[in-house]
C-alpha atoms as a PDB file:
ATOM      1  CA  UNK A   1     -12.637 -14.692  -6.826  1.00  0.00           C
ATOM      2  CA  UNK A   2     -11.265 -17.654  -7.202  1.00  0.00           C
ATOM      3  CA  UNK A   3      -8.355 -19.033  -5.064  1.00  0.00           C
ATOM      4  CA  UNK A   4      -6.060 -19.733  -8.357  1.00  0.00           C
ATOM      5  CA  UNK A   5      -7.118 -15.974  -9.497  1.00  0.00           C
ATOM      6  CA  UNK A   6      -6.088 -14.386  -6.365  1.00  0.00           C
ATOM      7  CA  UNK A   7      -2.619 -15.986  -6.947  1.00  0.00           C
ATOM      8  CA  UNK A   8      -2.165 -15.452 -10.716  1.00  0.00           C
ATOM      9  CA  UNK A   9      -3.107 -11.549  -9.179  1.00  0.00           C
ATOM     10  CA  UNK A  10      -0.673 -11.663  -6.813  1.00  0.00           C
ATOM     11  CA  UNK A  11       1.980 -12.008  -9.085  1.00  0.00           C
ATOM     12  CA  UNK A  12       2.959  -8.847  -9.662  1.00  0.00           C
ATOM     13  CA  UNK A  13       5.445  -7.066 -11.781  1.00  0.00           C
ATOM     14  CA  UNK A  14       7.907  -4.858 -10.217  1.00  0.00           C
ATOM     15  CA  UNK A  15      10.332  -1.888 -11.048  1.00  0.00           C
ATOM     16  CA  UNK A  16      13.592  -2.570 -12.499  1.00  0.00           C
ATOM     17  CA  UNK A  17      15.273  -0.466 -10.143  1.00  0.00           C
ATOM     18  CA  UNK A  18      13.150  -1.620  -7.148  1.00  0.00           C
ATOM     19  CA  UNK A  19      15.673  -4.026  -5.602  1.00  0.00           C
ATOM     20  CA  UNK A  20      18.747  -2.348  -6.493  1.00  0.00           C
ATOM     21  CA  UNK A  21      20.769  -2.128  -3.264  1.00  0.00           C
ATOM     22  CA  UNK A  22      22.645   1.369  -2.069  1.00  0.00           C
ATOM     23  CA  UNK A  23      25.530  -1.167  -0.976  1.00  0.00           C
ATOM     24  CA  UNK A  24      28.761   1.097  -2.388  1.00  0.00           C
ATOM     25  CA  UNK A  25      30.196  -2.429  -3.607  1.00  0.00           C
ATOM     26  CA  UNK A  26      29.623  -2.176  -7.148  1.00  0.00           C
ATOM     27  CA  UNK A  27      29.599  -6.183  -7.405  1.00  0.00           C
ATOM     28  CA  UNK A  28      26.525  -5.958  -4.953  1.00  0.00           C
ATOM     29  CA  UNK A  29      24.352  -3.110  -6.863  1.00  0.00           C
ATOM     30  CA  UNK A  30      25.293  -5.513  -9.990  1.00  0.00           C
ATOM     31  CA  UNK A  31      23.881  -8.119  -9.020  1.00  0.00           C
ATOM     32  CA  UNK A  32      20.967  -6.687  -7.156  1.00  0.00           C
ATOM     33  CA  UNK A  33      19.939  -4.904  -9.921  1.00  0.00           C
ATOM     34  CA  UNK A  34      20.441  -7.937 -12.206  1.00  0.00           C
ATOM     35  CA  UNK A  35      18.278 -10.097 -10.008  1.00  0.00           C
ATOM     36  CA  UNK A  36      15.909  -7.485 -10.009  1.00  0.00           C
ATOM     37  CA  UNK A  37      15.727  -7.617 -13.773  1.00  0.00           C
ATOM     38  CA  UNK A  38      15.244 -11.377 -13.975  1.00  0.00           C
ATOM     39  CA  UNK A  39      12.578 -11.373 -11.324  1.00  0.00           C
ATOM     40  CA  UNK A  40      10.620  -9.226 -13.320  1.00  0.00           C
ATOM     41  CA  UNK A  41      10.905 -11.105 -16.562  1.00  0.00           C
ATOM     42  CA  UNK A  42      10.463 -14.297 -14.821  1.00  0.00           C
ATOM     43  CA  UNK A  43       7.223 -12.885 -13.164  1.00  0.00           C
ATOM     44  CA  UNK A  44       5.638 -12.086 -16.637  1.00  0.00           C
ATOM     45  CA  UNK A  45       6.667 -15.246 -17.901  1.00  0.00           C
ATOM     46  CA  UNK A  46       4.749 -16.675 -15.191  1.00  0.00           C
ATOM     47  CA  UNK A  47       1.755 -14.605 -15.700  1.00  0.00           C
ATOM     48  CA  UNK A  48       1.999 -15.865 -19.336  1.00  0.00           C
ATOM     49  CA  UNK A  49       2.366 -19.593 -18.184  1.00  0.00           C
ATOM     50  CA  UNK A  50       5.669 -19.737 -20.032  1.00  0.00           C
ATOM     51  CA  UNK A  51       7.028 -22.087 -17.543  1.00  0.00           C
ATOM     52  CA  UNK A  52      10.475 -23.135 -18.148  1.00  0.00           C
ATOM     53  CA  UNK A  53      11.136 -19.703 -19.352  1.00  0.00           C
ATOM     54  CA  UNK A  54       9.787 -18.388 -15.980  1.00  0.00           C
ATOM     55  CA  UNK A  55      12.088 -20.796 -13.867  1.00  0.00           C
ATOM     56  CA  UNK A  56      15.251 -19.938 -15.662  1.00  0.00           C
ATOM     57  CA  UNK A  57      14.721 -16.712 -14.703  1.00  0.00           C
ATOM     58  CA  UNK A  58      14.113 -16.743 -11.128  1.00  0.00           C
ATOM     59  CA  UNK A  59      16.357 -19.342 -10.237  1.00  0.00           C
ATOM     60  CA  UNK A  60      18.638 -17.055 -12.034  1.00  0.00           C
ATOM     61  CA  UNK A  61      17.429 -14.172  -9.873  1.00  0.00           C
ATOM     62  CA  UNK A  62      17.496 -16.251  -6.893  1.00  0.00           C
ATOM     63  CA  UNK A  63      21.297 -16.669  -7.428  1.00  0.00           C
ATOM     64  CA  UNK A  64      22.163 -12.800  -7.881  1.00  0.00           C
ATOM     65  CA  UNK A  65      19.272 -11.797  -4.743  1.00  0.00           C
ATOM     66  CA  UNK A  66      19.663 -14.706  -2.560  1.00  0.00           C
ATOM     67  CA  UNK A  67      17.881 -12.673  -0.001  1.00  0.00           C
ATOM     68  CA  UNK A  68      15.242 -10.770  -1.759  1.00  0.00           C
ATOM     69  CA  UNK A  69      11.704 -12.538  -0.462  1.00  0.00           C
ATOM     70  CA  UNK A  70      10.101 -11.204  -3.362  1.00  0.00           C
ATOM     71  CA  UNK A  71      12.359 -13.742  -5.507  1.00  0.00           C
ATOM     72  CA  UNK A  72      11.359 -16.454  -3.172  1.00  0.00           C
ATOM     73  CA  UNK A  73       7.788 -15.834  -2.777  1.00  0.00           C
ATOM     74  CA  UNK A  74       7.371 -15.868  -6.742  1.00  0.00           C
ATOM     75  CA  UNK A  75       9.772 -19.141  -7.205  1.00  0.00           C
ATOM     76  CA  UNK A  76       7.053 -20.993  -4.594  1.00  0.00           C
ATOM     77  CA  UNK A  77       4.568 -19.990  -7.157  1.00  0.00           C
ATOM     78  CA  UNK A  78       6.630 -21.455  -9.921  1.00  0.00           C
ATOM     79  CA  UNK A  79       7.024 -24.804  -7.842  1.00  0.00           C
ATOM     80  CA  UNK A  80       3.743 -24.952  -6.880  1.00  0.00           C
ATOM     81  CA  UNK A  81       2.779 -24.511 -10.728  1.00  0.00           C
ATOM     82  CA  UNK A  82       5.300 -27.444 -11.542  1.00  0.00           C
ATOM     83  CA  UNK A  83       3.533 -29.669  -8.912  1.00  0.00           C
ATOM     84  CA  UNK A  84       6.527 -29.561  -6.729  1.00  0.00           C
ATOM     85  CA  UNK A  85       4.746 -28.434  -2.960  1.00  0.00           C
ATOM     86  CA  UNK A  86       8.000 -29.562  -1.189  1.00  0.00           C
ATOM     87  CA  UNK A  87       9.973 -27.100  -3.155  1.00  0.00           C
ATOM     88  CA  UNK A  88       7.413 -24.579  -3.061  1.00  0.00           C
ATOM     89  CA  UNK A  89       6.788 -24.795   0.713  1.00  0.00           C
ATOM     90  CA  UNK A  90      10.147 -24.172   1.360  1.00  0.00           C
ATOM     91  CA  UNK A  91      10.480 -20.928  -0.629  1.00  0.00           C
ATOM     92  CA  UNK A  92       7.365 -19.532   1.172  1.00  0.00           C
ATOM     93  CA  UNK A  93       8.802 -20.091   3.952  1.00  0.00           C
ATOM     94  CA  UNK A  94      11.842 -18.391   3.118  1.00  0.00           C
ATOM     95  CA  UNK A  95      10.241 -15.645   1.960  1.00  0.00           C
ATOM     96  CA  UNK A  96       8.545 -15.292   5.101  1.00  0.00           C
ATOM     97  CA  UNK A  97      11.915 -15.808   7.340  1.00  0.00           C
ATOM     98  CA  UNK A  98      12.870 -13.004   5.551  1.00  0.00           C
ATOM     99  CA  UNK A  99      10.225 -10.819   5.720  1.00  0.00           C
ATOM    100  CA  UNK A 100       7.770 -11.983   8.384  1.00  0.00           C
ATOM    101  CA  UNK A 101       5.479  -9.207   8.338  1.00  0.00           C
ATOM    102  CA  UNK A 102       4.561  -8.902   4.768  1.00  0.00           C
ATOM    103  CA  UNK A 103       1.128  -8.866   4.103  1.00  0.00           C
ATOM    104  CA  UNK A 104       1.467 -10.009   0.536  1.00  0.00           C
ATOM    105  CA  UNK A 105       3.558 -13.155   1.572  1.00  0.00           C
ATOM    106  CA  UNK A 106       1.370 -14.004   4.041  1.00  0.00           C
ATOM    107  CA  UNK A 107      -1.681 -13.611   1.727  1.00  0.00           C
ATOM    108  CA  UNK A 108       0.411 -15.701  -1.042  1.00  0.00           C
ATOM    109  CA  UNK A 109       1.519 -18.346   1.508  1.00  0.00           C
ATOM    110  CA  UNK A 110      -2.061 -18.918   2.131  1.00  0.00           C
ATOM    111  CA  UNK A 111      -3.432 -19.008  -0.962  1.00  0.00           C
ATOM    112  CA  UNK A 112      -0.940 -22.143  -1.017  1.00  0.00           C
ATOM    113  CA  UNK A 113      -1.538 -23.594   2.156  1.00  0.00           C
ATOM    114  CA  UNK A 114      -5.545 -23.497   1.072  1.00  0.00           C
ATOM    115  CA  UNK A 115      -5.204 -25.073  -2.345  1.00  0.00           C
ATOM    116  CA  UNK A 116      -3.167 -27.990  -0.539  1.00  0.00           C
ATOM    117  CA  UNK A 117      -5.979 -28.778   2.047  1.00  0.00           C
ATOM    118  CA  UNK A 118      -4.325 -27.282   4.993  1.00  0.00           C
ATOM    119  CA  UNK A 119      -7.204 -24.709   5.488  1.00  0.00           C
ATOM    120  CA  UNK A 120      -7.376 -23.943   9.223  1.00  0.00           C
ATOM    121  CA  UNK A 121      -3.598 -22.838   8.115  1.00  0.00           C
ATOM    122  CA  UNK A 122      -4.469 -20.741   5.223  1.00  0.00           C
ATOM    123  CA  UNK A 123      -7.455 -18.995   6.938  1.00  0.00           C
ATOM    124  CA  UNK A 124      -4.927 -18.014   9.796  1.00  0.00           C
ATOM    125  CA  UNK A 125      -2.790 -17.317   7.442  1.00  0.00           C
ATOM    126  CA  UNK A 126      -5.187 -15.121   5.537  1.00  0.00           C
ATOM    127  CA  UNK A 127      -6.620 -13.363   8.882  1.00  0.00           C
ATOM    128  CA  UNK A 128      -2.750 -12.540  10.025  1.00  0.00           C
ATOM    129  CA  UNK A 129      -2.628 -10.392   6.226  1.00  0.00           C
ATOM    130  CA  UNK A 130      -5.964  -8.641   6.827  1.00  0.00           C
ATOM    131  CA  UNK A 131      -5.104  -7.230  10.277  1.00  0.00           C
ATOM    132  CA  UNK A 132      -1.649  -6.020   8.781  1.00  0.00           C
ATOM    133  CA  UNK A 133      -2.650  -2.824   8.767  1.00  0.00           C
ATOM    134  CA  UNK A 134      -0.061  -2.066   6.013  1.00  0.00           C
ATOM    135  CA  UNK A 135      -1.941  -4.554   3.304  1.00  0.00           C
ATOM    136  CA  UNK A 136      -3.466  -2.620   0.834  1.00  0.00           C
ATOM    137  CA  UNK A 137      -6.447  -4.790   0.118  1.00  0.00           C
ATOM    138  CA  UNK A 138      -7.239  -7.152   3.382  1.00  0.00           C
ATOM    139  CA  UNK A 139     -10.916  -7.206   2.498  1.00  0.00           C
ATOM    140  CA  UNK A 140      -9.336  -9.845  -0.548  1.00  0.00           C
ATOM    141  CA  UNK A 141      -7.522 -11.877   2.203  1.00  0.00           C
ATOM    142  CA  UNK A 142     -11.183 -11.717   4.224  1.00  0.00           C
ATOM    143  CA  UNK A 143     -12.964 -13.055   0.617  1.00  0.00           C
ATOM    144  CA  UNK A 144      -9.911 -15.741   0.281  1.00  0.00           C
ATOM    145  CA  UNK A 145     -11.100 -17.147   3.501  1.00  0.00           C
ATOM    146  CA  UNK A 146     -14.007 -17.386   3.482  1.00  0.00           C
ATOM    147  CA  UNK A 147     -13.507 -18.972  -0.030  1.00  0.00           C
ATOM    148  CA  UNK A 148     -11.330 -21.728   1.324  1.00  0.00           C
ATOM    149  CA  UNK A 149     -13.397 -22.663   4.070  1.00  0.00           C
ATOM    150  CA  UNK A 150     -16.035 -22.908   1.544  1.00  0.00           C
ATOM    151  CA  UNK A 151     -14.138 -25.370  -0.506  1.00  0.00           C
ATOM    152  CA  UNK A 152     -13.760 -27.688   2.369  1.00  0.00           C
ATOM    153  CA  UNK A 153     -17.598 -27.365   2.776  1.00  0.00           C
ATOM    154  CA  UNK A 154     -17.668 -25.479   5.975  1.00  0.00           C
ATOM    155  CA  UNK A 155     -19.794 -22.250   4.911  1.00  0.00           C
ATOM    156  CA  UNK A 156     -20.983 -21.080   8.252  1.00  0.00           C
ATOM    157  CA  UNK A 157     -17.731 -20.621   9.135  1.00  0.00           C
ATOM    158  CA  UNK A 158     -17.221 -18.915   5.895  1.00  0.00           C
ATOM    159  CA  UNK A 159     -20.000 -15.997   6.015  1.00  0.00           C
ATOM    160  CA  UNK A 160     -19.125 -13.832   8.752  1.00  0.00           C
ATOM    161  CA  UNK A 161     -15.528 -13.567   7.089  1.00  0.00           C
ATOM    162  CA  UNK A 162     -17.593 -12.435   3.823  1.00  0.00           C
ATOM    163  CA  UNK A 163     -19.648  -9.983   5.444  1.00  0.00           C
ATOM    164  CA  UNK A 164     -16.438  -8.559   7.222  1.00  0.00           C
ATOM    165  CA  UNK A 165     -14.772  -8.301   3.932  1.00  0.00           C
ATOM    166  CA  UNK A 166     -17.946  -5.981   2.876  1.00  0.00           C
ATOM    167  CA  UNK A 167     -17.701  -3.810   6.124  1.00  0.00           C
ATOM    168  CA  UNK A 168     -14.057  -3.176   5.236  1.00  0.00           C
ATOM    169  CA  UNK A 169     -14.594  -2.752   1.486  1.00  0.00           C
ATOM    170  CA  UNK A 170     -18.620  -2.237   1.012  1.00  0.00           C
ATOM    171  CA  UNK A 171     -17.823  -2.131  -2.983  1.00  0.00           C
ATOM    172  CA  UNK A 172     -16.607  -5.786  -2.859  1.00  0.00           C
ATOM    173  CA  UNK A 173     -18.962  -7.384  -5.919  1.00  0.00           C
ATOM    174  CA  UNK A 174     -17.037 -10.774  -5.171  1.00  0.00           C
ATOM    175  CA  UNK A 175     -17.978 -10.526  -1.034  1.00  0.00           C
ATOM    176  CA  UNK A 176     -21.606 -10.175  -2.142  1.00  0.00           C
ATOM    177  CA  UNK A 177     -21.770 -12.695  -4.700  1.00  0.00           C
ATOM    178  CA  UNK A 178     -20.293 -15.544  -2.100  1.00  0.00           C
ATOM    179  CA  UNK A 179     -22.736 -14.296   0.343  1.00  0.00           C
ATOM    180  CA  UNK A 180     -25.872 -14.341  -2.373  1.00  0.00           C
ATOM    181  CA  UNK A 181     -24.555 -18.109  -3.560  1.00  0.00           C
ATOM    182  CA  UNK A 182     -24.986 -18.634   0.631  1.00  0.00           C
ATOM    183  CA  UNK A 183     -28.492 -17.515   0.733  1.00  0.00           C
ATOM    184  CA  UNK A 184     -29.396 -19.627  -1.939  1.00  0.00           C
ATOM    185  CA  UNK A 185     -27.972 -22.618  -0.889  1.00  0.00           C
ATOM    186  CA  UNK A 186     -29.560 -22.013   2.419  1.00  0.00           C
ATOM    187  CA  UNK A 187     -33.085 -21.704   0.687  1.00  0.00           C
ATOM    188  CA  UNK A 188     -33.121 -17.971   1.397  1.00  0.00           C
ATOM    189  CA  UNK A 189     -33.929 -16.529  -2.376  1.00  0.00           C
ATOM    190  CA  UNK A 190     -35.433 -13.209  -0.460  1.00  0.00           C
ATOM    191  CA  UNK A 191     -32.212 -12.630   0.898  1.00  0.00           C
ATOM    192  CA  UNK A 192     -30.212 -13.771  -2.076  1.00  0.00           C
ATOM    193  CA  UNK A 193     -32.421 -11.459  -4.213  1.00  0.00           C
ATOM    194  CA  UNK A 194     -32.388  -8.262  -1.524  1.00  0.00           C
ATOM    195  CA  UNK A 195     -28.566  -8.446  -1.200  1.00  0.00           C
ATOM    196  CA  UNK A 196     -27.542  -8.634  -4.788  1.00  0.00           C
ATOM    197  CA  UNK A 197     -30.538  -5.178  -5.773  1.00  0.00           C
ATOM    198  CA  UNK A 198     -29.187  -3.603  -2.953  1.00  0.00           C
ATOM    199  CA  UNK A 199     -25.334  -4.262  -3.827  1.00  0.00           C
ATOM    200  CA  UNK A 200     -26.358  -2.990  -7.003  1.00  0.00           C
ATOM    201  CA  UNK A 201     -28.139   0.492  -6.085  1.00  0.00           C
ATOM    202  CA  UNK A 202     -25.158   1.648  -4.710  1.00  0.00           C
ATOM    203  CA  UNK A 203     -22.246  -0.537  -6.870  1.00  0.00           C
ATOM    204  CA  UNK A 204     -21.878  -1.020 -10.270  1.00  0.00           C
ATOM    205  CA  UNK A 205     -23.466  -4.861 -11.587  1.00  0.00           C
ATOM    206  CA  UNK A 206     -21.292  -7.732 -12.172  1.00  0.00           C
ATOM    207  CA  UNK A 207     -21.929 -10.967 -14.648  1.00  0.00           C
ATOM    208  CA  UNK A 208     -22.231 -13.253 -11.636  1.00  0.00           C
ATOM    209  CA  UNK A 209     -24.114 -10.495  -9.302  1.00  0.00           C
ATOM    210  CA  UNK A 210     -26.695 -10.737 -12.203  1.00  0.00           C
ATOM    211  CA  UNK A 211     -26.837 -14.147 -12.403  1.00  0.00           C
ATOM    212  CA  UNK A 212     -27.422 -14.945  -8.934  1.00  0.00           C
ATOM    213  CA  UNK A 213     -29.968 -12.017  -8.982  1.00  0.00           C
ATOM    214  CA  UNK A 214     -32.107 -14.084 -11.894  1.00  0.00           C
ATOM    215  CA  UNK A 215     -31.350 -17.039 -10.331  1.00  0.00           C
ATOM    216  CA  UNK A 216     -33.436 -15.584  -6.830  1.00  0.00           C
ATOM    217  CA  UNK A 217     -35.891 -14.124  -8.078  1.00  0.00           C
ATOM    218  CA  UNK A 218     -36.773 -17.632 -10.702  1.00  0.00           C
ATOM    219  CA  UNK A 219     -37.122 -19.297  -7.295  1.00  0.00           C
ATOM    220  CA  UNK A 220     -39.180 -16.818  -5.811  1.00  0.00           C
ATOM    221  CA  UNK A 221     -41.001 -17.219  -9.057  1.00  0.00           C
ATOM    222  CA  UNK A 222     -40.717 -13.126  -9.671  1.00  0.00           C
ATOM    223  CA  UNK A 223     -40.963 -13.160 -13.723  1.00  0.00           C
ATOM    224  CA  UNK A 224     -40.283  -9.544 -13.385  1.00  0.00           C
ATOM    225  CA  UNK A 225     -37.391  -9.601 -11.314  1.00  0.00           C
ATOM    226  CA  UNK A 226     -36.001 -12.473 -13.736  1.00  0.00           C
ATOM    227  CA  UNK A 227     -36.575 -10.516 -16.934  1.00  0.00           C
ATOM    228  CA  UNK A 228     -34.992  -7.535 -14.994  1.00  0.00           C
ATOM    229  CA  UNK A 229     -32.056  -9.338 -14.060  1.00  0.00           C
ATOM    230  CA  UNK A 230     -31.820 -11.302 -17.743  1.00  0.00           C
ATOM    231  CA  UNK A 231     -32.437  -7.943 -19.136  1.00  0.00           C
ATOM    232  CA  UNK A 232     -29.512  -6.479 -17.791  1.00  0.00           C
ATOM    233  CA  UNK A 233     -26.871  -9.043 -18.162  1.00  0.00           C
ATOM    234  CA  UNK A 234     -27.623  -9.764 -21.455  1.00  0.00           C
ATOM    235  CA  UNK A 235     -27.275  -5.842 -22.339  1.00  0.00           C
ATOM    236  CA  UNK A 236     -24.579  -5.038 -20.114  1.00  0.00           C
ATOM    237  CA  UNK A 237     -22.566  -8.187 -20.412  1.00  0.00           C
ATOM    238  CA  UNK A 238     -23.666 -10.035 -23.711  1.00  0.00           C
ATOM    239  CA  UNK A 239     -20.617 -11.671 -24.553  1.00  0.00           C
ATOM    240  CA  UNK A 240     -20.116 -13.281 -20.854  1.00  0.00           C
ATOM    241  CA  UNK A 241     -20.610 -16.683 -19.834  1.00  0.00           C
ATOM    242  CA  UNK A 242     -23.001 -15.560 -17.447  1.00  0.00           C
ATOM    243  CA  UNK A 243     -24.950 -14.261 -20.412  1.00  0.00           C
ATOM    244  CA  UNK A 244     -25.219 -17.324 -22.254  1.00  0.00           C
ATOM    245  CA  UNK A 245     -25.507 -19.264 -19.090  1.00  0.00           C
ATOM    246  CA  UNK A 246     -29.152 -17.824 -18.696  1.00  0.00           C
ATOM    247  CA  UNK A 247     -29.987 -17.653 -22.366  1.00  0.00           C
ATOM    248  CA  UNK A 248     -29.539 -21.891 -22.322  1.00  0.00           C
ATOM    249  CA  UNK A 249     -31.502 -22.325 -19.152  1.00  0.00           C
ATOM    250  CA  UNK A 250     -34.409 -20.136 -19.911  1.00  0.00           C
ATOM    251  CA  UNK A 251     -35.038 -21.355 -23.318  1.00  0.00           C
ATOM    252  CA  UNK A 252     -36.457 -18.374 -24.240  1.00  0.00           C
ATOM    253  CA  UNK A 253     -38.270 -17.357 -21.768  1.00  0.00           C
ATOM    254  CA  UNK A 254     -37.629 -15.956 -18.199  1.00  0.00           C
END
């Protein structure tokens, strides 16, 4: 998973009704429930990379739920989108003011802070939203971490936050396919190849889990395990990159 992935993911879509105030002033549940309206089209606009359309609405919704965090955690997506960080670093941290102990802000904020170079940030900021114990997915923020200590080239660091992310969640395909790409940048194809066939006894195959898998066992110079692998991927997952990936670099064979 990808850092940009995690927060196109993150963007979610919520209920109309879900912000809608029990204030008795009717102005208030107006409003509320207005914002609440335009945060939700101005999420899916962003999903849809309709920009413009997607900041009219949540500055709009911004306006009518000044205080919502929700609103402010999605417009420092937006900003961040536009190339504004300044703008964008100041809604996270709104959003966080006003709800410190969200797991999904947190998780968000560091997604930012990781894609701007501040990583020892991000990966505290990603370790804070794992041990929330109300985060519904913390082996993701684990994964993130590890993923942006990887892009700043420090991948010992990285792999004990991948492995925790598998003791957490053992199902985690992208967990094992980090760790895999490890081993075989460390010249450890055994271990690349044992991890991704025993992922796979227990887990349903991925495109990339395959991939790596070929690419082991070609370096351990296992024709079997290669054709196994390109077997697979090519039946399971024909139309994926993956697929094709192996098809060029074989040439046919293996």
């Amino acid at each position: 998973m990808s850092l940009r992935r995690a927060a196109v993911t993150l963007a979610c879509l919520l209920p109309l009704g879900g912000c809608i105030s029990t204030n008795n002033d009717s102005g208030g549940v107006s409003n509320q429930a207005a914002g609440a309206a335009n945060l939700q089209l101005g999420a899916a606009y962003l999903q849809q990379d309709n920009l413009p359309f997607a900041k009219e609405k949540l500055e709009r919704a911004e306006k009518q739920a000044p205080r919502d965090p929700v609103v402010h955690g999605m417009l420092a997506m937006l900003y961040h989108r536009l190339g504004d960080d300044q703008k964008a670093e100041k809604e996270y941290r709104t959003a966080l003011e006003l709800a410190p102990n969200d797991p999904e802000q947190l998780n968000n904020y560091a997604v930012f802070l990781c894609s701007t170079g501040r990583v020892d940030e991000g990966v505290k900021r990603f370790q804070e939203a794992a041990s929330n114990q109300l985060y519904r997915t913390p082996w993701a923020a684990y994964t993130n971490a590890g993923v942006c200590l990887r892009g700043a080239g420090r991948d010992a660091e990285a792999r004990p936050l991948f492995l925790r992310a598998l003791q957490v969640r053992p199902d985690s395909a992208e967990a094992a396919v980090q760790l895999a790409d490890l081993d075989l940048k460390d010249h450890r194809p055994a271990d690349a190849y044992r991890r991704v066939t025993d992922f796979m006894k227990a887990n349903p195959a991925t495109p990339d889990l395959l991939l790596f898998g070929w690419r082991a066992a070609r370096e351990l110079k296992d024709p079997a395990g290669a054709a196994q692998m390109a077997w697979r991927l090519h039946s399971d997952f024909p139309d994926s990159d993956q697929a094709h990936a192996v098809a060029q670099m074989s040439g046919g064979r293996n």
